[in-house]
N, C-alpha and C. Protein backbone atom coordinates (compact mmCIF):
# COMPACT_ATOMS: atom_id res chain seq x y z
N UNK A 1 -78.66 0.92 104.85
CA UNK A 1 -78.38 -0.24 105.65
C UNK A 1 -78.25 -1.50 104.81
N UNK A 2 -79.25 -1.27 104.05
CA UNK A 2 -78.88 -2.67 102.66
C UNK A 2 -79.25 -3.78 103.28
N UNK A 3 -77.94 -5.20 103.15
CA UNK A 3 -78.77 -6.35 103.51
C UNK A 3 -79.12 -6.42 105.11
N UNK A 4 -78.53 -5.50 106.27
CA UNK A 4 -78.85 -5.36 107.23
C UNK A 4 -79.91 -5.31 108.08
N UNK A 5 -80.83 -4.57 106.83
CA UNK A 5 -82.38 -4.17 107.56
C UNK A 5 -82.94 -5.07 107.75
N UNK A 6 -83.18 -6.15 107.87
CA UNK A 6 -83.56 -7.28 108.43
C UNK A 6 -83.09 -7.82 109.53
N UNK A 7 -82.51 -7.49 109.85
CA UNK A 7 -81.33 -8.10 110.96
C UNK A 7 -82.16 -6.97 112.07
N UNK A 8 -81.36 -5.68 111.87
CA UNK A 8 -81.69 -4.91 113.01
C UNK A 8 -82.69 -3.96 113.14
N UNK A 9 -83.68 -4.79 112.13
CA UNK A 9 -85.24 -4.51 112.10
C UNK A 9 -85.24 -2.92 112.09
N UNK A 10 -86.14 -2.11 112.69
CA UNK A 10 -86.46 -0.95 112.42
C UNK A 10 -85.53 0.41 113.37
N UNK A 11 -84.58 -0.35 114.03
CA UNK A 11 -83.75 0.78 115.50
C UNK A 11 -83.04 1.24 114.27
N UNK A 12 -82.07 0.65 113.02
CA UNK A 12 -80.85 1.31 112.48
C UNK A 12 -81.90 2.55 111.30
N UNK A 13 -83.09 2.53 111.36
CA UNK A 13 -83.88 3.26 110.78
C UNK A 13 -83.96 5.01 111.64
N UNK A 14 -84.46 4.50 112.97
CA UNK A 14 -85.05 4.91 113.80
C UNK A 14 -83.79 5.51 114.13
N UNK A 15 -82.58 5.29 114.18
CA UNK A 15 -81.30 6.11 114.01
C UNK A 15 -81.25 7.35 113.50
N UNK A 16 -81.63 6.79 111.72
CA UNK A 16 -81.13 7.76 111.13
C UNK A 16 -81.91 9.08 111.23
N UNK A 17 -83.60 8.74 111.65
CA UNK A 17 -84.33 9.39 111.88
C UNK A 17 -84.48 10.78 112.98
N UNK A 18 -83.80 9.97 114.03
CA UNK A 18 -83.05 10.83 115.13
C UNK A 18 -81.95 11.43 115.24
N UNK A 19 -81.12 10.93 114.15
CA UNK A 19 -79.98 12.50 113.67
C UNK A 19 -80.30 13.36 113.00
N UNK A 20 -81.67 12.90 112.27
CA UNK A 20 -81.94 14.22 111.57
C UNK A 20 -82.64 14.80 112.24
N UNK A 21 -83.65 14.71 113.25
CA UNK A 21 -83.96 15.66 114.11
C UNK A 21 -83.39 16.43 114.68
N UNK A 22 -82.27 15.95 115.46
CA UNK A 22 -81.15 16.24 116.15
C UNK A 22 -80.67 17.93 115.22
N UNK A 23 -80.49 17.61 114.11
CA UNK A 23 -79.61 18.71 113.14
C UNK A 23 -80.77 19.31 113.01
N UNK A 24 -82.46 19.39 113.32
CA UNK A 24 -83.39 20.18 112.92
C UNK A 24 -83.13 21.16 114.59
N UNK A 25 -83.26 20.52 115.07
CA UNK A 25 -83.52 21.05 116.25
C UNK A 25 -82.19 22.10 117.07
N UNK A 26 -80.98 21.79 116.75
CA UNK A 26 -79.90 22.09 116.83
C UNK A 26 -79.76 23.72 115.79
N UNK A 27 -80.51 23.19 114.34
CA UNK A 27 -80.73 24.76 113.38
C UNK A 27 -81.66 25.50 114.47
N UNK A 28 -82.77 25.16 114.99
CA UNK A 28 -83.56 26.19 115.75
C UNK A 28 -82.74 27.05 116.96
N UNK A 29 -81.84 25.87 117.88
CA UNK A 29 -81.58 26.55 118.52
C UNK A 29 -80.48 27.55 117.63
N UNK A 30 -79.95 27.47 117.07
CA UNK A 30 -78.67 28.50 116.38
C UNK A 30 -79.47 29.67 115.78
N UNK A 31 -81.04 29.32 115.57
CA UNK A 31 -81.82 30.94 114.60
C UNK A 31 -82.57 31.72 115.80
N UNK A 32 -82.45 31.00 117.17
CA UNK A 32 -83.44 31.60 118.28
C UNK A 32 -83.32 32.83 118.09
N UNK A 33 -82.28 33.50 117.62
CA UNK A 33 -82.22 34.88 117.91
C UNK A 33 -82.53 35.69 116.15
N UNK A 34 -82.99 34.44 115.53
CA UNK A 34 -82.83 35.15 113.84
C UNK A 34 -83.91 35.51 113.38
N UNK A 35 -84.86 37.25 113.29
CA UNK A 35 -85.98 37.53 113.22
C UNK A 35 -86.96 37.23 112.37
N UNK A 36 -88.19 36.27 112.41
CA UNK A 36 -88.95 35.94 111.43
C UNK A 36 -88.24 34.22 111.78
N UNK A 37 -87.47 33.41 112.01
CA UNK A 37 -87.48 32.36 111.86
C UNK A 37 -88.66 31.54 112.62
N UNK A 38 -88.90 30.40 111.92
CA UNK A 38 -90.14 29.40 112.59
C UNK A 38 -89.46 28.65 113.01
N UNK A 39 -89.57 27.97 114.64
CA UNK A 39 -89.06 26.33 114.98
C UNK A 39 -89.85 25.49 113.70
N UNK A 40 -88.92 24.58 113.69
CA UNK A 40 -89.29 23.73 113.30
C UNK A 40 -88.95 21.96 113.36
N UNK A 41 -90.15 20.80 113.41
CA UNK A 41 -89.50 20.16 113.61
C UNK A 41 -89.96 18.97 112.48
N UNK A 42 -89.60 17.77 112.91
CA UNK A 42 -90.39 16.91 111.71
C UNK A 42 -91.24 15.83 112.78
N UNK A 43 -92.28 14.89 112.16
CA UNK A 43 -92.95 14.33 112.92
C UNK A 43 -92.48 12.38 112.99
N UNK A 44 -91.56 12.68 114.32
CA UNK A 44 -91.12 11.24 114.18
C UNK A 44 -91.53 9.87 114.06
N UNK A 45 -92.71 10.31 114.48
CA UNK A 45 -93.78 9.12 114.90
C UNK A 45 -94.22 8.78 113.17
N UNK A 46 -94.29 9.51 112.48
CA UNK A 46 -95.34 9.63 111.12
C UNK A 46 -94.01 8.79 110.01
N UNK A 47 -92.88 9.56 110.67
CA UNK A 47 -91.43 9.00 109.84
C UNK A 47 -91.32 7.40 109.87
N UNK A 48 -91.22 7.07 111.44
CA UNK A 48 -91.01 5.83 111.62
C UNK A 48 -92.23 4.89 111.09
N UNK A 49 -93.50 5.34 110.90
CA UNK A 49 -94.71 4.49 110.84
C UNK A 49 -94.21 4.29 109.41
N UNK A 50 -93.87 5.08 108.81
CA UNK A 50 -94.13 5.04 106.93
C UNK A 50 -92.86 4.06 106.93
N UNK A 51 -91.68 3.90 107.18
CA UNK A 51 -90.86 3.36 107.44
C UNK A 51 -91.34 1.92 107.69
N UNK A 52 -91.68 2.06 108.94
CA UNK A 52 -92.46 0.33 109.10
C UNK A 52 -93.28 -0.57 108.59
N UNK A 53 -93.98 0.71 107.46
CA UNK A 53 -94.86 0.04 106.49
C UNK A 53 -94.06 -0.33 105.39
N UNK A 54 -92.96 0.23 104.89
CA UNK A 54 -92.48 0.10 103.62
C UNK A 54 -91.79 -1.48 104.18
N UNK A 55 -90.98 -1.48 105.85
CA UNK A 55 -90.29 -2.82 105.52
C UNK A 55 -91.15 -3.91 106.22
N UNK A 56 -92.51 -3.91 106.37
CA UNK A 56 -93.31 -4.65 106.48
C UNK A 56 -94.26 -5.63 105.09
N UNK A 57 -93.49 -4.53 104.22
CA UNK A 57 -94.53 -4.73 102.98
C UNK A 57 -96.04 -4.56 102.56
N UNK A 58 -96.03 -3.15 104.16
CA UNK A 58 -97.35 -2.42 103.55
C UNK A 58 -97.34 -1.60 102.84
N UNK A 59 -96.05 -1.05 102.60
CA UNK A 59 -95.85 0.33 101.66
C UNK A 59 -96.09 0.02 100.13
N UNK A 60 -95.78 0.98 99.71
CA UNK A 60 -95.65 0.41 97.97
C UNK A 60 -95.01 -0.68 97.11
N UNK A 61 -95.94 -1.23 96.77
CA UNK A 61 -95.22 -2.60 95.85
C UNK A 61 -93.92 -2.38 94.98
N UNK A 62 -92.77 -3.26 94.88
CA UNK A 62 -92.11 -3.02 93.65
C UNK A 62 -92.50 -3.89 92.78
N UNK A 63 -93.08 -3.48 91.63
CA UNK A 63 -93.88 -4.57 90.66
C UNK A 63 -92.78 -4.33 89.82
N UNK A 64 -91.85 -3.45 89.48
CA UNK A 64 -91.12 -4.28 88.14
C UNK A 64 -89.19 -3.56 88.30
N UNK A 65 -88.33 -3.73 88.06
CA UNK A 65 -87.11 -4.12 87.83
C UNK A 65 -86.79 -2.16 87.99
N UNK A 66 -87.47 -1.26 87.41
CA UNK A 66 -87.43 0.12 86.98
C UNK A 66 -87.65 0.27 88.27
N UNK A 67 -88.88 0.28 89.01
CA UNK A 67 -88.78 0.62 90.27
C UNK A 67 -87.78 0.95 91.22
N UNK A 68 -88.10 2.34 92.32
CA UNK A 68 -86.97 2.36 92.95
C UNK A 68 -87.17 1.78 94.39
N UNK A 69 -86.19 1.22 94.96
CA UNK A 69 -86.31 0.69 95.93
C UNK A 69 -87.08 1.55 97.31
N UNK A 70 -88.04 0.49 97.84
CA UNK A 70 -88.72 1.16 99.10
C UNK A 70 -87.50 1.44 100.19
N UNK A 71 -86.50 0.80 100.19
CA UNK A 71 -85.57 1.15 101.81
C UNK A 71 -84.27 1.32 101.35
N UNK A 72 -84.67 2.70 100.48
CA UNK A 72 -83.37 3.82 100.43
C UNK A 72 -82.94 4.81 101.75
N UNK A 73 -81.98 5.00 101.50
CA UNK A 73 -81.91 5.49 103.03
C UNK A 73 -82.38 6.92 103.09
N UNK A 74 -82.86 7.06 104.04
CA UNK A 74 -83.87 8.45 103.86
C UNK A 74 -82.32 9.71 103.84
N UNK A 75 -82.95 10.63 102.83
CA UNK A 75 -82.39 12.03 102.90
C UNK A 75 -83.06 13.16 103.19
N UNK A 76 -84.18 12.95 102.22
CA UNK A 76 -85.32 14.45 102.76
C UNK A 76 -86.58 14.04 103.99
N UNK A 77 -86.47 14.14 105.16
CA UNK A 77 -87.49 14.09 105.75
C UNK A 77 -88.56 15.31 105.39
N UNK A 78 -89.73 15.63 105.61
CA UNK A 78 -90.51 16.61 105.65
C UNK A 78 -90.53 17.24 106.54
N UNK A 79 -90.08 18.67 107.09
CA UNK A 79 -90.32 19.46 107.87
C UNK A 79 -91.61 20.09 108.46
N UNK A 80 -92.11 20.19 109.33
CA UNK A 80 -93.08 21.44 110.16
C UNK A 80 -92.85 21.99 110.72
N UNK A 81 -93.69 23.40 110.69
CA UNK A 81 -93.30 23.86 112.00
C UNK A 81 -94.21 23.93 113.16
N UNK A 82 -93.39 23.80 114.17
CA UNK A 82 -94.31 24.00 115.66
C UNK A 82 -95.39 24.73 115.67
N UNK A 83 -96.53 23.84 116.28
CA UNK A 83 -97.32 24.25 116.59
C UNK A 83 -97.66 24.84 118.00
N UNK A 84 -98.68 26.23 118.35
CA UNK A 84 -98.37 26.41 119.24
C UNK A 84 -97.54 26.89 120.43
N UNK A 85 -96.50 27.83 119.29
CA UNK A 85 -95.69 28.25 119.90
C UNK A 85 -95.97 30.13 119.66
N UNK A 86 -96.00 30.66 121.14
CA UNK A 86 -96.19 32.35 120.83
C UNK A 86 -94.84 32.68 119.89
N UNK A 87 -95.22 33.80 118.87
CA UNK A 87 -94.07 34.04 118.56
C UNK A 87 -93.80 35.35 119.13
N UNK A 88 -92.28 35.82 118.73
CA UNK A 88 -91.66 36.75 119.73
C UNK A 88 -92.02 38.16 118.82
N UNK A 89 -91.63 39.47 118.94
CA UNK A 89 -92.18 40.62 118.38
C UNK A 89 -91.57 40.45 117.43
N UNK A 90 -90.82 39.87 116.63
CA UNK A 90 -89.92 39.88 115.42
C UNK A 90 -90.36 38.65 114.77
N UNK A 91 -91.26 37.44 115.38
CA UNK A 91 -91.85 36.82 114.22
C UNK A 91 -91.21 35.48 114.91
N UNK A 92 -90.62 35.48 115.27
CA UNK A 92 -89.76 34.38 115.85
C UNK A 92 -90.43 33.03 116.66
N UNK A 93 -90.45 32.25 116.58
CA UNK A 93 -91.34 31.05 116.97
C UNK A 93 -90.43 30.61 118.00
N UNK A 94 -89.08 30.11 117.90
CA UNK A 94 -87.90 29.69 119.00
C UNK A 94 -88.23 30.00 120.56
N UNK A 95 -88.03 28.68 120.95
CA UNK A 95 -88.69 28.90 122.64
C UNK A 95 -87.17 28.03 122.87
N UNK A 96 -85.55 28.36 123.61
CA UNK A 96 -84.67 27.97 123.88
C UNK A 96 -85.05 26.88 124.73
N UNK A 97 -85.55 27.02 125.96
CA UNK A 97 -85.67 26.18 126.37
C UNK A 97 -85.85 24.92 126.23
N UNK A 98 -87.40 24.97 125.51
CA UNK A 98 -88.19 24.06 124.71
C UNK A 98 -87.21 23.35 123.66
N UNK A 99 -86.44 23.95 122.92
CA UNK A 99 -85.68 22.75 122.26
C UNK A 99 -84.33 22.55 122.55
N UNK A 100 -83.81 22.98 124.58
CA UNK A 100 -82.57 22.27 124.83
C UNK A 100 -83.20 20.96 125.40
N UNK A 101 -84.55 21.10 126.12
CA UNK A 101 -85.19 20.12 126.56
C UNK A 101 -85.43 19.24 124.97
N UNK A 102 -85.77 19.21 124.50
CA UNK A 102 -86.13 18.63 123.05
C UNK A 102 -85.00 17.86 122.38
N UNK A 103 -83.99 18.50 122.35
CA UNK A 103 -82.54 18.30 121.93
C UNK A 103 -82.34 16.95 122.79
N UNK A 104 -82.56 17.09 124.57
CA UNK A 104 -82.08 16.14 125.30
C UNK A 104 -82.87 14.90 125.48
N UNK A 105 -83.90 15.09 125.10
CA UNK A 105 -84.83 14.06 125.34
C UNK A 105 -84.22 13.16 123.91
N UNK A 106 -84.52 13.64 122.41
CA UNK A 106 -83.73 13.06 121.69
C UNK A 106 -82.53 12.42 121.62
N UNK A 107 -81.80 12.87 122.21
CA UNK A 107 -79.98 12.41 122.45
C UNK A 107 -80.38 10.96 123.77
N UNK A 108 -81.31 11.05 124.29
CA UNK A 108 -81.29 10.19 124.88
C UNK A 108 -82.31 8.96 123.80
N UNK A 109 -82.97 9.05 123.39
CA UNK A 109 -83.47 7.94 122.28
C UNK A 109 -83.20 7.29 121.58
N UNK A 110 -81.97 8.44 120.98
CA UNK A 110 -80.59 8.34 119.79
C UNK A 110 -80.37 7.21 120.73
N UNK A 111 -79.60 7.16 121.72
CA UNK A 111 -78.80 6.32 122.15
C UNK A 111 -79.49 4.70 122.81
N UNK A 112 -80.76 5.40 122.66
CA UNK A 112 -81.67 3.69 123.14
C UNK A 112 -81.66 3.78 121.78
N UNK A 113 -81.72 3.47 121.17
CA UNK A 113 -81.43 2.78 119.56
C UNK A 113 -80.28 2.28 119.29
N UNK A 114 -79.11 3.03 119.89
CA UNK A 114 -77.91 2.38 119.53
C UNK A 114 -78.09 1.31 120.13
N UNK A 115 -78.42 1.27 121.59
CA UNK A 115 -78.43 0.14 122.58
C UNK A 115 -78.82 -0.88 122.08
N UNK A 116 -79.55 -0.60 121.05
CA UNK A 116 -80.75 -2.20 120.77
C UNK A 116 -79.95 -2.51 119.58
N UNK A 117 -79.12 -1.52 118.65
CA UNK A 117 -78.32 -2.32 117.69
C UNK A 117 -77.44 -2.75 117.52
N UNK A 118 -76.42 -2.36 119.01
CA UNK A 118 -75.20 -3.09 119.85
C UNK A 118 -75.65 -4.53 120.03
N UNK A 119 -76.79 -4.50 120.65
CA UNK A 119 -77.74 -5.76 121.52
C UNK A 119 -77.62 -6.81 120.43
N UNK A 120 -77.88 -6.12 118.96
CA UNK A 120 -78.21 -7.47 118.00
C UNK A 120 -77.07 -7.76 117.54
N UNK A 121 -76.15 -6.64 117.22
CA UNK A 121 -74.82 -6.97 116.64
C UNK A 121 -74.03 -7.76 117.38
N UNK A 122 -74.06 -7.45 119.21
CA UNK A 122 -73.41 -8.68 119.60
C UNK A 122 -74.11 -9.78 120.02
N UNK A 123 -75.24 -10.13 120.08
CA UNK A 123 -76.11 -11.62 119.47
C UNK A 123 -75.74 -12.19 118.05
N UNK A 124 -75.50 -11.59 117.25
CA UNK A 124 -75.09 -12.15 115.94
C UNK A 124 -73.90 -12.59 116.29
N UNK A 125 -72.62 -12.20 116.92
CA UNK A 125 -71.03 -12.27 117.13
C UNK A 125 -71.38 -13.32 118.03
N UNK A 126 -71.98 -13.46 118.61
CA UNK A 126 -72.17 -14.96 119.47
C UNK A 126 -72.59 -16.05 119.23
N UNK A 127 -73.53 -15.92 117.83
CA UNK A 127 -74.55 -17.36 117.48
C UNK A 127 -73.05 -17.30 116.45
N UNK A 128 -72.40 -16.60 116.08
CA UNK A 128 -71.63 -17.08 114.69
C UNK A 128 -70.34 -17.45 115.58
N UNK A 129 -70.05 -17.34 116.64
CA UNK A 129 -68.95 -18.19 117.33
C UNK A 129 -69.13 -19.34 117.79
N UNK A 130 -71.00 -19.52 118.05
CA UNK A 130 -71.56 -20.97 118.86
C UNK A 130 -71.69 -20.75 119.85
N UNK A 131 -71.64 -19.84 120.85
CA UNK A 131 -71.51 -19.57 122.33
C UNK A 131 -72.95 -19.86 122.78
């Protein structure tokens, strides 16, 4: 996001965070039927907190020039897998249901995030016209 992240604070984060779930959850449903696979998901809440600390300036200091920047745009989230889930006689953790419901609840979050970074982008297009 670069000089942006300030602007549209932590939603264009919280984006990227929710497409990658999206593609975690989307692999489960495609292995439901693949023997021995684990659901798996990542923990969004834990993503976004570490996130909020780094652009709060609770995260790690950059004390010198070598350092790499705290708000690179994330690539590797950390995976888990579900907890709590029976697995099937082949090892299989995948509960379909559980992650079309999962899938949808996300796709709808995805899109309250967009909402809020439409919201700022056209507040910015308005203070820079004077309106």
């Amino acid at each position: 996001m670069g000089n942006f992240d300030p602007i549209l604070g932590i939603h264009a984060r919280a984006m990227q965070v929710r497409a990658k779930r999206q593609e975690v959850i989307a692999n489960n449903l495609v292995n439901a039927d693949t023997p021995g696979f684990k659901a798996r998901d990542l923990n969004f809440k834990e993503v976004l907190r570490s996130e909020t600390m780094q652009q709060t300036g609770l995260g790690m200091a950059k004390t010198s020039g070598m350092h790499i920047s705290g708000t690179t745009p994330m690539i590797d989230v950390s995976l888990i897998e579900r907890e709590g889930l029976q697995a099937a006689k082949d090892g299989n953790t995948v509960d379909a249901e559980l992650e079309k419901v999962l899938f949808s609840k996300n796709s709808m979050d995805y899109q309250y995030e967009l909402n809020r970074v439409d919201g700022v982008i056209k507040s910015m297009r308005l203070a820079i016209k004077g309106e």
